[in-house]
Protein backbone atom coordinates (compact mmCIF):
# COMPACT_ATOMS: atom_id res chain seq x y z
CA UNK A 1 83.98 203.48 141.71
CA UNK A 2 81.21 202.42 138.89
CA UNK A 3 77.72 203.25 139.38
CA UNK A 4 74.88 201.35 138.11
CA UNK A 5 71.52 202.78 138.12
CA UNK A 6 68.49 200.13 137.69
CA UNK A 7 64.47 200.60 138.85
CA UNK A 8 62.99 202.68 136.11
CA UNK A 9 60.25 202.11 134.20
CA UNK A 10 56.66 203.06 133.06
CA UNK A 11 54.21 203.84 135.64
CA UNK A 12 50.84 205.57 136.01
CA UNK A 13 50.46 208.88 137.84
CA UNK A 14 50.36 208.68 141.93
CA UNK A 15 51.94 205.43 142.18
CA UNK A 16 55.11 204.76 143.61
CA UNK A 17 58.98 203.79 142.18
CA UNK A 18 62.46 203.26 144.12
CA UNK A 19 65.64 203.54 141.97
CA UNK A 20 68.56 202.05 142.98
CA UNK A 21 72.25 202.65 142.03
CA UNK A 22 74.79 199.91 142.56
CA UNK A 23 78.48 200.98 143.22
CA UNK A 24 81.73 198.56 142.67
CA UNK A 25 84.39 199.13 144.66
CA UNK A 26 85.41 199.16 148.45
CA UNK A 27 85.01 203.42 149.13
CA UNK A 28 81.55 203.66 148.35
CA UNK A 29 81.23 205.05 151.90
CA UNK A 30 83.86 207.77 150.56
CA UNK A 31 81.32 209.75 147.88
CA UNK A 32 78.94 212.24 147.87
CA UNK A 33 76.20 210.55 145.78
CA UNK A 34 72.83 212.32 144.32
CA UNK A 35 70.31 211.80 141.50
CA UNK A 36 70.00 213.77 138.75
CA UNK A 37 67.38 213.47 136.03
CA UNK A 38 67.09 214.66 132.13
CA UNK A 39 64.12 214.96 130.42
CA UNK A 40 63.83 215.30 126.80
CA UNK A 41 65.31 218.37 124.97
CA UNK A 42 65.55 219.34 129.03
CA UNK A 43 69.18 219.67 130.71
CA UNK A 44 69.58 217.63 133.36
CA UNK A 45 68.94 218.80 136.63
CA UNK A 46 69.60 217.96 140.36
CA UNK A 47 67.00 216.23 141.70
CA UNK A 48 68.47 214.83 145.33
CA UNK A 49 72.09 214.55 147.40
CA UNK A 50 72.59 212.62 149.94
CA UNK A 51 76.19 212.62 152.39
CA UNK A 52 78.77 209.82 152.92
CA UNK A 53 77.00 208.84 155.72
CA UNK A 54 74.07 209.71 155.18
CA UNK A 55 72.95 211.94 157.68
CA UNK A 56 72.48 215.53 155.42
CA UNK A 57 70.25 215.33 152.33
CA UNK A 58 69.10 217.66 150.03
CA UNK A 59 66.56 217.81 147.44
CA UNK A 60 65.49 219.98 144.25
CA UNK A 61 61.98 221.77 144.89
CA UNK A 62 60.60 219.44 142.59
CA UNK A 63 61.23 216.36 144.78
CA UNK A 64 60.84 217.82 148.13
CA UNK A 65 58.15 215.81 150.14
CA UNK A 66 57.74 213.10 147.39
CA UNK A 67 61.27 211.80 146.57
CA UNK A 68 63.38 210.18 149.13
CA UNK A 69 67.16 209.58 148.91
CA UNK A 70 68.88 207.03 151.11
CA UNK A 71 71.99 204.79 151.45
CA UNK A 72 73.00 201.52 152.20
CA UNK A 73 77.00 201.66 152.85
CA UNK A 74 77.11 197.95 153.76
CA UNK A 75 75.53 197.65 150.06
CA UNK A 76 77.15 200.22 148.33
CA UNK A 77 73.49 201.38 147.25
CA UNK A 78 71.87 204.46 147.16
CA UNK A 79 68.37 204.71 146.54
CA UNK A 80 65.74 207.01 145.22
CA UNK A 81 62.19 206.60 146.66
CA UNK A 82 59.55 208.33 144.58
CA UNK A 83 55.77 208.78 145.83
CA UNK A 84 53.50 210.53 144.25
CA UNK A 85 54.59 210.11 140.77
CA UNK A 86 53.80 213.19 138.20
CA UNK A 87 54.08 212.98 134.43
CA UNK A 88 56.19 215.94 134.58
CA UNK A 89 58.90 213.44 136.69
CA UNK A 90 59.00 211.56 133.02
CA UNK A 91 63.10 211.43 132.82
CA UNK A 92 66.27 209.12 132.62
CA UNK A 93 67.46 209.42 136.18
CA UNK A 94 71.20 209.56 136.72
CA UNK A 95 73.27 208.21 140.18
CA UNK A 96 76.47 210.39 140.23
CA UNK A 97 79.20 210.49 142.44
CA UNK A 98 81.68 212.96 144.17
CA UNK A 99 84.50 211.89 146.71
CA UNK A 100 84.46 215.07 148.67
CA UNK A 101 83.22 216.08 152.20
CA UNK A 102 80.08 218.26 151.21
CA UNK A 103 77.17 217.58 149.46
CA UNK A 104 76.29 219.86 146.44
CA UNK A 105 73.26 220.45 144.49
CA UNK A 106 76.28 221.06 141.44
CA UNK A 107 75.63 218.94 138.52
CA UNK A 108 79.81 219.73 137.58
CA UNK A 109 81.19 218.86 141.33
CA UNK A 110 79.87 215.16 140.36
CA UNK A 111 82.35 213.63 138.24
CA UNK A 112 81.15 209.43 138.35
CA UNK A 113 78.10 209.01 136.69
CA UNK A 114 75.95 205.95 136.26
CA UNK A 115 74.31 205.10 132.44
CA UNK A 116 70.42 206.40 133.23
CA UNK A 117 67.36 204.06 134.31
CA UNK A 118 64.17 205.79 132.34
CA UNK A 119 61.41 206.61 134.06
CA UNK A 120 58.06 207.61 132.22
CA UNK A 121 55.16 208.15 134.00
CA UNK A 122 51.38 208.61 132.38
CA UNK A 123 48.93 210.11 133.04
């Protein structure tokens, strides 16, 4: 499977921004997929996981209560909702993927990854 991330851009502080990642291929319905994001001189870090069929998601601290991750197997989409926007949440945001059971907050277990949407907010 290829991932392609799209959705980011600039945006002020307390508004509102879905990402979306795009997979090819007919087992989309067969990954683990999650967000992760990178901020500058940052290492990129988990932000939200999601299972094949969606039922068990799991977020970073960060993104719990504001971010919301979802799927569309039909699509082959998976989807970041953000609310609430901070100007600390200023990052390229990465779609990864993982054909396994479990979901995993692991940025190494992911081993697909998407090219980055940016994602600056100001303040």
């Amino acid at each position: 499977v290829q991932l392609q991330a799209s959705g980011g851009g600039l945006v002020q502080a307390g508004v509102s921004l879905r990402l979306s990642c795009a997979a090819s291929g007919r087992t989309f319905s067969s990954y683990v997929m999650a967000w992760f994001r990178q901020a500058p001189g940052a290492e990129r870090e988990f932000v939200a996981s999601i299972s094949r069929s969606g039922d068990i998601t799991r977020y970073s601290d960060s993104a719990k209560g504001r971010f919301t991750i979802s799927r569309d197997n039909a699509k082959n989409t998976v989807y970041l909702q953000m609310t609430s926007l901070r100007p600390e949440d200023t990052a390229v945001y990465y779609c990864a993927a993982r054909r396994a059971l479990a979901t995993t907050t692991m940025i190494d277990a992911y081993d697909i990854w998407g090219q980055g949407t940016q994602v600056t907010v100001s303040s």
